[in-house]
Structure formats: structure tokens, C-alpha cells
Protein backbone atom coordinates (compact mmCIF):
# COMPACT_ATOMS: atom_id res chain seq x y z
CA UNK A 1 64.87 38.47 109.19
CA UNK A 2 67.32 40.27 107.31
CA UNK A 3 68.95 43.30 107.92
CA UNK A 4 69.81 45.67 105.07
CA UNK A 5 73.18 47.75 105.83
CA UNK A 6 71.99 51.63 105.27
CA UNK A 7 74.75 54.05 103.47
CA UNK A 8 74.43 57.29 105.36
CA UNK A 9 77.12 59.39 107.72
CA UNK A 10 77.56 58.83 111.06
CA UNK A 11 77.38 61.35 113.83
CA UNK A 12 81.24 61.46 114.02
CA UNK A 13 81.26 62.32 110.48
CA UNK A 14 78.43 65.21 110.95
CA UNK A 15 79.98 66.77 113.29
CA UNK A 16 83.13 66.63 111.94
CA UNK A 17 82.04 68.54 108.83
CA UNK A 18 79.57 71.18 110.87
CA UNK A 19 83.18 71.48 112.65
CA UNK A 20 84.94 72.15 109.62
CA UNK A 21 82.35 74.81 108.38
CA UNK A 22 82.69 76.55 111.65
CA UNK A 23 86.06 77.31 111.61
CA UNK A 24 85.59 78.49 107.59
CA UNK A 25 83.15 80.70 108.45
CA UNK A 26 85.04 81.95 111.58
CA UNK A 27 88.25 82.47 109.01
CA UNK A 28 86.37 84.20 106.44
CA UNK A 29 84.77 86.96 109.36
CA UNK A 30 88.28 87.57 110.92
CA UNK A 31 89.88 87.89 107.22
CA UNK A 32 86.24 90.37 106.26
CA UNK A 33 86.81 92.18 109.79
CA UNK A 34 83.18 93.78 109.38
CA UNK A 35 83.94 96.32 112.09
CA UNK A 36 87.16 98.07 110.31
CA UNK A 37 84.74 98.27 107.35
CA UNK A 38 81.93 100.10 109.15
CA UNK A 39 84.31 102.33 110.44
CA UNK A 40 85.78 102.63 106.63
CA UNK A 41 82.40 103.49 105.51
CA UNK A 42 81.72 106.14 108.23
CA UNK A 43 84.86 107.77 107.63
CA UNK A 44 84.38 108.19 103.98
CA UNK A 45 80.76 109.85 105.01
CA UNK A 46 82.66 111.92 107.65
CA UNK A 47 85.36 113.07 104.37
CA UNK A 48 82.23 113.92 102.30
CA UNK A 49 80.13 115.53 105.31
CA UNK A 50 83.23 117.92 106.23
CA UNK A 51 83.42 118.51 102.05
CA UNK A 52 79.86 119.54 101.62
CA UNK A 53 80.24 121.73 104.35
CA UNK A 54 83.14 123.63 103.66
CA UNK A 55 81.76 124.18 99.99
CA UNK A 56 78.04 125.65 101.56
CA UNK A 57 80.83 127.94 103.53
CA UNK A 58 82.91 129.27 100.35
CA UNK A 59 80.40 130.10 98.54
CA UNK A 60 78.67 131.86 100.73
CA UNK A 61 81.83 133.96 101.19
CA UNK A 62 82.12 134.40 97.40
CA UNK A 63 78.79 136.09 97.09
CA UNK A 64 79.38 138.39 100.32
CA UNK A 65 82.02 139.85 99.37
CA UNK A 66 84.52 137.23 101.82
CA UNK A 67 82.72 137.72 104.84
CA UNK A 68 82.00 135.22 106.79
CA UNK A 69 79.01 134.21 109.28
CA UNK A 70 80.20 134.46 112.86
CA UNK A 71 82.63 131.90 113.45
CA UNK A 72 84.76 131.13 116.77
CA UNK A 73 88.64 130.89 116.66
CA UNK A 74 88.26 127.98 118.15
CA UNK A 75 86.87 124.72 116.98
CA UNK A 76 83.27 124.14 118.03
CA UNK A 77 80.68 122.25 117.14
CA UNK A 78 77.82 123.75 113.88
CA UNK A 79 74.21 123.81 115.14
CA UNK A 80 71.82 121.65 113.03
CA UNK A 81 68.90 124.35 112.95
CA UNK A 82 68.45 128.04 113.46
CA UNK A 83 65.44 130.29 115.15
CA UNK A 84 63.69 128.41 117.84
CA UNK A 85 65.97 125.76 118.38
CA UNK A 86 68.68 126.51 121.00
CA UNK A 87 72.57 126.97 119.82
CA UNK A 88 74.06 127.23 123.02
CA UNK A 89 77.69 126.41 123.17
CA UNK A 90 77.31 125.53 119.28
CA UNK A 91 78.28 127.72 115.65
CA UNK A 92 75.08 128.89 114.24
CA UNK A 93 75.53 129.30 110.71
CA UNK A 94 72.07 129.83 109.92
CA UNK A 95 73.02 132.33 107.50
CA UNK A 96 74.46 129.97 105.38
CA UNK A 97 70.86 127.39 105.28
CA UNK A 98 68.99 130.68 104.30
CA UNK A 99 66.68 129.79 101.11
CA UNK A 100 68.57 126.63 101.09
CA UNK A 101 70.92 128.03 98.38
CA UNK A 102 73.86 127.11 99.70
CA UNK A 103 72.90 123.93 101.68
CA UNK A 104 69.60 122.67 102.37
CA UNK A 105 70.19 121.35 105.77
CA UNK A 106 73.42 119.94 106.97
CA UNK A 107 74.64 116.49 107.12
CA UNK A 108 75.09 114.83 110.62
CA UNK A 109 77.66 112.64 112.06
CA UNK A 110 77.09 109.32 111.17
CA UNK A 111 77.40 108.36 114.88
CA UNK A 112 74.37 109.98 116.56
CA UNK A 113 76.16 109.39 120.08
CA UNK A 114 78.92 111.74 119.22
CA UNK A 115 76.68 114.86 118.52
CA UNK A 116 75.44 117.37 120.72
CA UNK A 117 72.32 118.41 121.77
CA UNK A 118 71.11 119.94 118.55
CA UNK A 119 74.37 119.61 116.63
CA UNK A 120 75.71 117.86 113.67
CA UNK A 121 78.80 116.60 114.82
CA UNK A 122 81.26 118.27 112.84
CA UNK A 123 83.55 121.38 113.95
CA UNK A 124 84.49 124.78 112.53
CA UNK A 125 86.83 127.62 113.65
CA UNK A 126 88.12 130.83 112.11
CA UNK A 127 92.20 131.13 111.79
CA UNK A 128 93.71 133.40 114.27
CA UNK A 129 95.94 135.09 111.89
CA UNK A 130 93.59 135.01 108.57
CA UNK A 131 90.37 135.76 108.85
CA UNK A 132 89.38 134.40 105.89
CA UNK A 133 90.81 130.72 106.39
CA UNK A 134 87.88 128.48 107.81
CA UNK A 135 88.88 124.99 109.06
CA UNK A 136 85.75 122.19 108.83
CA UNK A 137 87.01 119.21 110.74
CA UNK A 138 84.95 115.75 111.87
CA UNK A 139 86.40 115.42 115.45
CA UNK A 140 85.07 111.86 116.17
CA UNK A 141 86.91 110.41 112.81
CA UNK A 142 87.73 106.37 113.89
CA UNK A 143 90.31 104.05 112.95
CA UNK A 144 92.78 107.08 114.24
CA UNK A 145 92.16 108.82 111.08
CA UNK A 146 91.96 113.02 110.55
CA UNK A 147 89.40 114.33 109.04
CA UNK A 148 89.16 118.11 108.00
CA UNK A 149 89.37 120.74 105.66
CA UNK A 150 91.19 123.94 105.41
CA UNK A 151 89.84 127.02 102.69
């Protein structure tokens, strides 16, 4: 009986390969760093968030003469809704949503953990010394970045 010599790989050479992929693939997530890009990606919503809500404010101001709705001198976070839903502790600018000219609803922090209770995650407060300054700021920016906007 004769025994034919197969050509295939060995288990040491299988491994060794599966071994080599490994560490590739481990290289190429390190060198991607998927979680700085998430964060890159929510930021950039945050800058565009803070944005559309300072521009729903200003124009509002421009067609009332440059009053404002009632906003604190101190930063605190916008309610998502008006009427039946609760504001406590939060800036109702409910004003601004009317007949959705302005804004039709407001855009909400991308990280639903770092809202309130019927919030949207992003801050506004009046300037002490002018009235008429409004600052619109995402408080929970990551990657140690600031995020806000002065008008």
C-alpha cells in the first residue's frame, strides 16, 4: 500500500497566520481608535445643535423688536416642549417653537444620558451686563472640547 504525501499547511502554520491577522486587525483598531471618532462625530452634532439654536433665538429677536423670551443669567438647561409638559428647573422658550417658524422642535443632545428630565441637553443664559447677548453652549461637549455660541 502506498501512501501519497498530501500538500496542505500544518497546524503550526494555521495558527501562525490566524496569529498574524490578529495582531493586523488589532493594529488597524488602535490606529482607527473608533471611540475618539464617535466622540468626533457627536461633537460636530453638538457644534451644529448649539448653531441651530442660537439662529431660532436671533431671529426671533429680530422680528420682536430685540426682546428676548425669558432667559436666566445663568446657564440652564432649554426645555424640549412647552404647555403640559413640566419645565421645572429648565428655560422654556416655547415662544420661540410657536408655529414652528423659527424652529420646529429642538435638537437633543446626542447623549440621551446627559439630558434632563424633559430637556435637550444644551444650555442658555442672558449676559449680565447686555441684555441682548445670549450665550447657547453644549455643556457635556467630550474629548475636552467647548462648545458654545455667543450673539
Amino acid at each position: 500500500m502506498e501512501i501519497k504525501k498530501g500538500r496542505g499547511f500544518t497546524l503550526l502554520e494555521v495558527l501562525l497566520v490566524i496569529a498574524i491577522i490578529a495582531i493586523l486587525a488589532a493594529i488597524v483598531i488602535i490606529a482607527i481608535n473608533p471611540g475618539k471618532q464617535l466622540a468626533e462625530s457627536r461633537n460636530a452634532q453638538r457644534q451644529t445643535d448649539v448653531q441651530t439654536i442660537s439662529n431660532a433665538i436671533y431671529q426671533y429677536m429680530i422680528d420682536n423688536n430685540g426682546s428676548t423670551p425669558t432667559i436666566p443669567t445663568t446657564a440652564t438647561e432649554i426645555c424640549a416642549t412647552t404647555g403640559a409638559v413640566p419645565c421645572t428647573g429648565l428655560v422654556d422658550l416655547g415662544a420661540v417653537l410657536t408655529d414652528k417658524k423659527y424652529v420646529a422642535e429642538w435638537p437633543l443632545e446626542p447623549v440621551v444620558a446627559n439630558r434632563a428630565a424633559n430637556g435637550i441637553g444644551y444650555t442658555i443664559l442672558k449676559d449680565t451686563v447686555n441684555s441682548n447677548r445670549i450665550t447657547v453652549a453644549a455643556p457635556d461637549a467630550e474629548l475636552s472640547k467647548t462648545i458654545s455660541i455667543v450673539r
